[in-house]
Protein backbone atom coordinates (compact mmCIF):
# COMPACT_ATOMS: atom_id res chain seq x y z
CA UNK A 1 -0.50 -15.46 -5.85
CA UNK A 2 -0.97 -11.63 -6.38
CA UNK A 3 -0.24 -9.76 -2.90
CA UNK A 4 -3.10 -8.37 -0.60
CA UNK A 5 -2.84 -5.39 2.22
CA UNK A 6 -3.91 -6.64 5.41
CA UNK A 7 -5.66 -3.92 7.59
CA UNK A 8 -6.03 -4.23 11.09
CA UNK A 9 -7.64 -1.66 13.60
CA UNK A 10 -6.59 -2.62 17.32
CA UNK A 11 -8.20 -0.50 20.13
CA UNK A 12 -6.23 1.58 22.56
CA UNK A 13 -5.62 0.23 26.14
CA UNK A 14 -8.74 2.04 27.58
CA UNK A 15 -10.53 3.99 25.48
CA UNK A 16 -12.64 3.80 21.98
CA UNK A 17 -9.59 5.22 19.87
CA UNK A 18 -7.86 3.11 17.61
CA UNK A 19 -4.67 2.22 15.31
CA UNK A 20 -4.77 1.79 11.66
CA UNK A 21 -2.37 -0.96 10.76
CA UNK A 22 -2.50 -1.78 6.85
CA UNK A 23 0.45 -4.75 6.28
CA UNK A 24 2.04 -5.17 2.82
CA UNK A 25 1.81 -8.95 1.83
CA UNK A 26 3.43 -9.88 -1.16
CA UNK A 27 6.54 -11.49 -0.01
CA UNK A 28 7.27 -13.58 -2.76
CA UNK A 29 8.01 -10.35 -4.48
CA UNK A 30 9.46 -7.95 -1.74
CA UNK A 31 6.34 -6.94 -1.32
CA UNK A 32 6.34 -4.96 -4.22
CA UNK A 33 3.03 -3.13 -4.89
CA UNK A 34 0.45 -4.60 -7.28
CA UNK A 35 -2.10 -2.06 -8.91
CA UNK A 36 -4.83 -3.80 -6.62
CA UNK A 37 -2.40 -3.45 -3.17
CA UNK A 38 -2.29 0.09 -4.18
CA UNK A 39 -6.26 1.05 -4.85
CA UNK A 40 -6.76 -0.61 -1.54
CA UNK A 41 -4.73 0.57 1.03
CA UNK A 42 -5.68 3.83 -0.90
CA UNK A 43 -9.31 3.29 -0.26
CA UNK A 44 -8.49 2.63 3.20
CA UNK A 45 -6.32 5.37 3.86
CA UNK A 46 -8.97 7.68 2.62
CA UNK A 47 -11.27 5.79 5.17
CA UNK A 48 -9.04 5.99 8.28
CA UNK A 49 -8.06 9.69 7.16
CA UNK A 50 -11.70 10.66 8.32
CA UNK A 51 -12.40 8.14 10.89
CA UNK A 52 -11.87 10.07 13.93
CA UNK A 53 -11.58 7.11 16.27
CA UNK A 54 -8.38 6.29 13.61
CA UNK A 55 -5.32 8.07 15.59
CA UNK A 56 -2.41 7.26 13.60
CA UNK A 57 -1.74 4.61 11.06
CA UNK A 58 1.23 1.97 10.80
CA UNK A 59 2.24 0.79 7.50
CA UNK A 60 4.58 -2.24 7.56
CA UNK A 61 5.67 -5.36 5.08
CA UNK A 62 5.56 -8.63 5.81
CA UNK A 63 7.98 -11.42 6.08
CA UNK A 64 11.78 -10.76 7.09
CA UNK A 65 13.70 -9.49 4.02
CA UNK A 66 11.76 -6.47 3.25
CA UNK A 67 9.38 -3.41 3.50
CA UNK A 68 8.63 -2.80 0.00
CA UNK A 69 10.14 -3.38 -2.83
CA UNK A 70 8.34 -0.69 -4.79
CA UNK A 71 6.13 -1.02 -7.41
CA UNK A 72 5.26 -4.80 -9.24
CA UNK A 73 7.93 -4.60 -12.15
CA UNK A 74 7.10 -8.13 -12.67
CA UNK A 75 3.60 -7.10 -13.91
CA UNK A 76 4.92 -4.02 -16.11
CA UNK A 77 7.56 -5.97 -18.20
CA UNK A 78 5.15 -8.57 -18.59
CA UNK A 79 2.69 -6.36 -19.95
CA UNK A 80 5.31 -4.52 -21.56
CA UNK A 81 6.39 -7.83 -23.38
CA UNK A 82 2.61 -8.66 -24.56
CA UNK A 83 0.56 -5.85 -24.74
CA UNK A 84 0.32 -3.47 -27.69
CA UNK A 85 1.61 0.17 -27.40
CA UNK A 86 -2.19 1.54 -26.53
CA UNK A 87 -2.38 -0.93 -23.41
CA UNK A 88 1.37 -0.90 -22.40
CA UNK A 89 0.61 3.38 -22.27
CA UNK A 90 -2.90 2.66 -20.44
CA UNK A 91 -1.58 0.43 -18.08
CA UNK A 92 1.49 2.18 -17.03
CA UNK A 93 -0.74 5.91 -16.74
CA UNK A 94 -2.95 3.99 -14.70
CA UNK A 95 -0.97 2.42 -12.57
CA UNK A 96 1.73 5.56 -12.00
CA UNK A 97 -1.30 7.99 -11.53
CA UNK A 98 -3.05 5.49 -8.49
CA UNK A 99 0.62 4.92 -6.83
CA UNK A 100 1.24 8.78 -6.92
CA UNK A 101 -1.44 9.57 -5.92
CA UNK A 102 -1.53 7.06 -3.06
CA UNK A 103 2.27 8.29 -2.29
CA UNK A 104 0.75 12.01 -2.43
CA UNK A 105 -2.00 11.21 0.19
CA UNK A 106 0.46 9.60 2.39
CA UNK A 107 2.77 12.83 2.18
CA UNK A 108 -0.19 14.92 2.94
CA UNK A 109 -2.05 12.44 5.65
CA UNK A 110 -3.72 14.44 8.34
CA UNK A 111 -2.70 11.80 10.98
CA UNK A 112 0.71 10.67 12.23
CA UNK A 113 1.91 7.43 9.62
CA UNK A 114 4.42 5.47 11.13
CA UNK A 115 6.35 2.97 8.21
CA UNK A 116 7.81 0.03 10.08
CA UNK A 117 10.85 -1.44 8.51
CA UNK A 118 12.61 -4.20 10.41
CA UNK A 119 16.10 -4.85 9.86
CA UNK A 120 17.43 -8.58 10.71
C-alpha cells in the first residue's frame, strides 16, 4: 500500500482558530515520502499557508520507529531498474523538483511548523 498524509485541523479551546496537523503514513517504509505524499501535503501547505484561521502547523510520522525516512528509494531503484534512461531522468527531475520545492516552502512557511519526532 503506497503511503497517504493525513491532515487534521482541530479547533483551539475557545475560539475559531485552528491547528494544521498533516501526519506522514507510510510506516511500512519509515514513512518515507512517495511522489503523491509529497504533492499533497504540498497542496495543503499552500492551503493552510493562507488560511488565516490556520495558526501553526504540526508535521509528524506515524507509527513508533520513525518520522521520516526521507524520500521513497524503494520507488527510484525500481524505476531505476525498469525504466529507460528518458523516464529514469523524468522521474527523478520530477520527483527532486516537487520534494524541494515542498522542503523550500516549509523553510520559508509564514506560520510557526512544529515537526514532531517521538523517540521510544
Amino acid at each position: 500500500m503506497a503511503g497517504k498524509v493525513i491532515f487534521e485541523e482541530p479547533s483551539c479551546h475557545d475560539s475559531d482558530y485552528k491547528i494544521g496537523i498533516a501526519t506522514l503514513s507510510n510506516v511500512s517504509s519509515l514513512n518515507a515520502l512517495t511522489y503523491d505524499m509529497i504533492e499533497n501535503l504540498y497542496q495543503q501547505l499552500i492551503e493552510w499557508q493562507s488560511n488565516p484561521q490556520i495558526v501553526c502547523v504540526v508535521l509528524n510520522g506515524a507509527g513508533a520507529k520513525a518520522f521520516c525516512a526521507g524520500g521513497d528509494v524503494c520507488t527510484m531503484y525500481k524505476v531505476m531498474s525498469e525504466k529507460n534512461d528518458d523516464d529514469i531522468a523524468q522521474f527523478c527531475t520530477d520527483y527532486f523538483s516537487l520534494e524541494y520545492r515542498c522542503d523550500h516552502l516549509i523553510h520559508k512557511y509564514k506560520k510557526p511548523v512544529i515537526a514532531w519526532g517521538l523517540a521510544s
